[in-house]
N, C-alpha and C. Protein backbone atom coordinates (compact mmCIF):
# COMPACT_ATOMS: atom_id res chain seq x y z
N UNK A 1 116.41 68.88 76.78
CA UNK A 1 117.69 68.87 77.48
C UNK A 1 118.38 70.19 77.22
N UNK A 2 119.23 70.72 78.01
CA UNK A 2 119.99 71.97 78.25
C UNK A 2 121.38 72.24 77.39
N UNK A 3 122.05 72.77 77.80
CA UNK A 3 123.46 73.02 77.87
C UNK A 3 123.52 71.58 78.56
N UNK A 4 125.36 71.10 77.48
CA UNK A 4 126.03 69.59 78.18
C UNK A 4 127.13 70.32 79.12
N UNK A 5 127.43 70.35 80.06
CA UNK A 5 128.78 70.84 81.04
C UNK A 5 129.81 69.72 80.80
N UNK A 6 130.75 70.14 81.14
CA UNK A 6 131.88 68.81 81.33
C UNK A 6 132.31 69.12 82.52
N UNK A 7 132.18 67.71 83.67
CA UNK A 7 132.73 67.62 84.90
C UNK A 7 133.33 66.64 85.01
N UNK A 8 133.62 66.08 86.36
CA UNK A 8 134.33 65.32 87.21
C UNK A 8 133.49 64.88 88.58
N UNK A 9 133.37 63.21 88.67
CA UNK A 9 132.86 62.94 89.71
C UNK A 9 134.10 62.38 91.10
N UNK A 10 134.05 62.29 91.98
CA UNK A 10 135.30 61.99 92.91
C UNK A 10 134.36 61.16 93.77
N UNK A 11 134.82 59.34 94.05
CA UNK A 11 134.12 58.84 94.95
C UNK A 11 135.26 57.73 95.46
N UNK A 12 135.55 57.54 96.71
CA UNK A 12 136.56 56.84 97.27
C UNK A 12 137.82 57.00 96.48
N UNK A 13 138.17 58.41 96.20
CA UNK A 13 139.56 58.32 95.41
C UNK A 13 139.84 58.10 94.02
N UNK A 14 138.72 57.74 93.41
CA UNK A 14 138.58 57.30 91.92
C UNK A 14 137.95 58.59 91.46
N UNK A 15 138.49 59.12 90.43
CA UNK A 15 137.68 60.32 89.57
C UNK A 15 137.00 59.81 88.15
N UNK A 16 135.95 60.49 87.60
CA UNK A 16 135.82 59.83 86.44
C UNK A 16 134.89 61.20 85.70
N UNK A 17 135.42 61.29 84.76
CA UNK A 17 134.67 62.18 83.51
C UNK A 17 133.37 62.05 83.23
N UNK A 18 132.93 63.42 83.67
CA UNK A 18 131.12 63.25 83.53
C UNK A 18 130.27 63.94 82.35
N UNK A 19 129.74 63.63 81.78
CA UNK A 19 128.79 65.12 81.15
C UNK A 19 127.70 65.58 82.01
N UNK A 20 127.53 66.93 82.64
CA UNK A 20 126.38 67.53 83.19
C UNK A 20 125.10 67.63 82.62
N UNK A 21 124.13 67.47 82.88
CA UNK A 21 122.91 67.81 82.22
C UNK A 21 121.95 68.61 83.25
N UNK A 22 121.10 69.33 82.95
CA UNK A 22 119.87 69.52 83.30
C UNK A 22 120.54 70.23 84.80
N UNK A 23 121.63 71.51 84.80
CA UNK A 23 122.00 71.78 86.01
C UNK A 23 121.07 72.64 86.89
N UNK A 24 120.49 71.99 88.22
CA UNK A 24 120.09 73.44 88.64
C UNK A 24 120.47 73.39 90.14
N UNK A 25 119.70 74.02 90.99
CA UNK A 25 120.10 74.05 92.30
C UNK A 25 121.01 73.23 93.28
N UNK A 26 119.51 72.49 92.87
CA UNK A 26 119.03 71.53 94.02
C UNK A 26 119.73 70.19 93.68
N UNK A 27 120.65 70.21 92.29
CA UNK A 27 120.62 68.85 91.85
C UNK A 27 120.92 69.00 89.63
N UNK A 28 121.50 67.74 89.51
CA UNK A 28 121.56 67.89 87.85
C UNK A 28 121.93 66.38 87.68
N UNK A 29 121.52 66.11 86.14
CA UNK A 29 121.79 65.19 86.05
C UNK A 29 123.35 64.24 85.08
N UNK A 30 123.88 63.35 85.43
CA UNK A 30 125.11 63.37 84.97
C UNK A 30 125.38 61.36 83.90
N UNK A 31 125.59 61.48 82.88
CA UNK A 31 126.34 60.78 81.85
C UNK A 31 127.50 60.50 81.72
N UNK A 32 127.78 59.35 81.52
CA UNK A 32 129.17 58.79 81.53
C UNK A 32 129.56 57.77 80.08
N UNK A 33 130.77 57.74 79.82
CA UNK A 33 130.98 57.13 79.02
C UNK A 33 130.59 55.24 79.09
N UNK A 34 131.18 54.84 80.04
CA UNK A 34 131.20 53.84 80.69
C UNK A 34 130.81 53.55 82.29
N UNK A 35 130.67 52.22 82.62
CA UNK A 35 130.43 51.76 83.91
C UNK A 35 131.71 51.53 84.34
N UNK A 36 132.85 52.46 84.29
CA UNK A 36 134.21 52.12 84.69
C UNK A 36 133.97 52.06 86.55
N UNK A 37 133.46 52.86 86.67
CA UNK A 37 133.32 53.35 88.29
C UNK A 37 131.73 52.96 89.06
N UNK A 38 131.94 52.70 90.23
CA UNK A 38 130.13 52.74 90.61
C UNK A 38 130.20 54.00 91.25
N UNK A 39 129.70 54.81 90.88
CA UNK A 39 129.30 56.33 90.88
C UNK A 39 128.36 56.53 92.00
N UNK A 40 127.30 55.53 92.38
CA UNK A 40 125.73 55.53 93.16
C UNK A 40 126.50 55.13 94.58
N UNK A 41 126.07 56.61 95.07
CA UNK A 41 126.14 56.79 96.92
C UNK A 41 126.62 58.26 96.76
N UNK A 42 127.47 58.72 97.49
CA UNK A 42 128.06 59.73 98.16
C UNK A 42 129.10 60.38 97.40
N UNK A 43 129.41 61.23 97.20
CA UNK A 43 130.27 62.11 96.02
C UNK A 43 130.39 63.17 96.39
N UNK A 44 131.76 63.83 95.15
CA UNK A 44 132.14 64.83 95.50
C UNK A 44 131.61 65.24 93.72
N UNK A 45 131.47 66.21 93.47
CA UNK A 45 131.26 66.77 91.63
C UNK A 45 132.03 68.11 91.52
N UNK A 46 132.95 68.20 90.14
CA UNK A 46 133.32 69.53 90.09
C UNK A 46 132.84 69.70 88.64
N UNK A 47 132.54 70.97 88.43
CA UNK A 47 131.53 71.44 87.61
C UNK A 47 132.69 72.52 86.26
N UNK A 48 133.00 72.08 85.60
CA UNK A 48 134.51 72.77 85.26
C UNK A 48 134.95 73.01 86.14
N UNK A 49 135.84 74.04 86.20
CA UNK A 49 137.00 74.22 87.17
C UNK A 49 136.36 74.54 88.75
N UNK A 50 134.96 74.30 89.12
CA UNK A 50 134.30 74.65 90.05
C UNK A 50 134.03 73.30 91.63
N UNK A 51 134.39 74.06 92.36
CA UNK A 51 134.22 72.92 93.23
C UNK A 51 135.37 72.67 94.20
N UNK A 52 135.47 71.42 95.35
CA UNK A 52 134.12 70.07 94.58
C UNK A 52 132.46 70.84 95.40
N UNK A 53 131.78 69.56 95.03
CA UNK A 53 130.29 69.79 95.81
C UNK A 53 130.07 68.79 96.15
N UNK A 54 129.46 68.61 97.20
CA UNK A 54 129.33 67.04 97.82
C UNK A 54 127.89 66.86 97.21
N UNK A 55 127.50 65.34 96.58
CA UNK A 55 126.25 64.95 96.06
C UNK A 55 125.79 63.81 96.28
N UNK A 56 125.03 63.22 96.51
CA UNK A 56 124.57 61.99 96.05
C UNK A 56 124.00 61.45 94.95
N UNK A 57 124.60 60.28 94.53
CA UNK A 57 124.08 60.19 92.76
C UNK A 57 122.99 58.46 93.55
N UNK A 58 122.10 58.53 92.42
CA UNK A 58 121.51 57.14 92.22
C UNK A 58 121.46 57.23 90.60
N UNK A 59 121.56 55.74 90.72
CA UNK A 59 121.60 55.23 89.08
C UNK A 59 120.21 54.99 88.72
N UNK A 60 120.60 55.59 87.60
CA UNK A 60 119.22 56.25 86.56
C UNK A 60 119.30 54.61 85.36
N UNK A 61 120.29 54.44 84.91
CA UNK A 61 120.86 53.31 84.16
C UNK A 61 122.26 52.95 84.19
N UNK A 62 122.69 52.52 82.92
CA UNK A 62 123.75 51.96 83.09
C UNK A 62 125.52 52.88 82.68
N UNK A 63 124.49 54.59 82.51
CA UNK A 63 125.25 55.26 81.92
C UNK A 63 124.80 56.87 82.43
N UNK A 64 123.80 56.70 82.99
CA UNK A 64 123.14 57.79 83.80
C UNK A 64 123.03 57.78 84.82
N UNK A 65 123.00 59.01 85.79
CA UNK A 65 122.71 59.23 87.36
C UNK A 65 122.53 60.24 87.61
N UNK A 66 121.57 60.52 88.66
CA UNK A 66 120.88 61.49 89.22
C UNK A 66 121.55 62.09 90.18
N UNK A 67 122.01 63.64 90.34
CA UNK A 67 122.47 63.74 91.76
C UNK A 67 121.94 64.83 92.56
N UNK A 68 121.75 64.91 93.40
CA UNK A 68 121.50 65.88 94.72
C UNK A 68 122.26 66.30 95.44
N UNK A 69 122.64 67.63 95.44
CA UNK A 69 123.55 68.29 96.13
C UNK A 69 123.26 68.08 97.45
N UNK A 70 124.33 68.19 98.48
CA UNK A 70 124.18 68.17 99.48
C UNK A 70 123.58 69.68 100.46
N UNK A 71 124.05 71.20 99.63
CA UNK A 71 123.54 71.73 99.75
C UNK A 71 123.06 72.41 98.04
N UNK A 72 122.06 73.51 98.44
CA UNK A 72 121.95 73.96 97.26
C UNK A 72 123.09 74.98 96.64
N UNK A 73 123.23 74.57 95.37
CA UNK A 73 124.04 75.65 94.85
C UNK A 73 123.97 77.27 94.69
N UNK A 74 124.59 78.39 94.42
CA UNK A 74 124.03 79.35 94.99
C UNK A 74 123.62 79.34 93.71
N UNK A 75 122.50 80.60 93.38
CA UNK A 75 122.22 80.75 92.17
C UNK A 75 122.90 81.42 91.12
N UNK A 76 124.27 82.27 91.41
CA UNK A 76 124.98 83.10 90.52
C UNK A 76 126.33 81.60 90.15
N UNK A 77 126.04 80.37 90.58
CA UNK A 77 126.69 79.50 90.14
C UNK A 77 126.07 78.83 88.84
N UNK A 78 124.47 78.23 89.00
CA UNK A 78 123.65 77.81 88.19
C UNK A 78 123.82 79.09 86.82
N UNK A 79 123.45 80.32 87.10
CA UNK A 79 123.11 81.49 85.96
C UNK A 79 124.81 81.36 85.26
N UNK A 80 125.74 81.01 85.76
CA UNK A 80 127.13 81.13 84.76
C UNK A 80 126.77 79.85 84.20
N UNK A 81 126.45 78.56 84.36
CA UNK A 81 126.75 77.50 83.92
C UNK A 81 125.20 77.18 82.73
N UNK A 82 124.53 77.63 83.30
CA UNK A 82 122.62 77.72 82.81
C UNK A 82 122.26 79.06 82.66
N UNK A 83 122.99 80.13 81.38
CA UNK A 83 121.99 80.89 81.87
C UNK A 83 120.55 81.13 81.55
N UNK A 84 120.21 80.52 80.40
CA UNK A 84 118.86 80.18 79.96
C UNK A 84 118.10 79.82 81.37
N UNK A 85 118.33 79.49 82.44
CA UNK A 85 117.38 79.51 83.62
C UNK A 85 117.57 77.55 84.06
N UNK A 86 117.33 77.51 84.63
CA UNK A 86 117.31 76.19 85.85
C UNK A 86 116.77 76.97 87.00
């Protein structure tokens, strides 16, 4: 596992505190404290003060989710946040 980011997910108006993992392009994966929110469908993600990005998450478990950008991120976004490489 990588660098942890701290974000924000946005889905029907509800925000909720994420940890980033594993950021790269195409997609990263994101941790939550709780199942306060259902996170799985359509999203917005801001990446620290970055953003939003539209994503789709599916649930990985009950505390994890997978997401896919809607487009790819550019890469001088990934190299500030990853620069060890993604």
């Amino acid at each position: 596992m990588g660098q942890v980011l701290y974000g924000e997910c946005v889905r029907s108006g509800e925000a909720m505190a994420v940890r980033i993992l594993d950021l790269a392009r195409i997609g990263c994966a994101v941790e939550t404290d709780a199942c306060a929110m259902d996170l799985e469908g359509e999203l917005t993600v801001w990446i620290g003060a970055m953003g939003p990005f539209a994503a789709t998450a599916t649930r990985s478990d009950d505390r994890h989710h997978a997401l896919l950008f809607a487009q790819p991120l550019d890469d001088q976004i990934v190299h500030h946040f990853a620069p060890d490489g993604a």
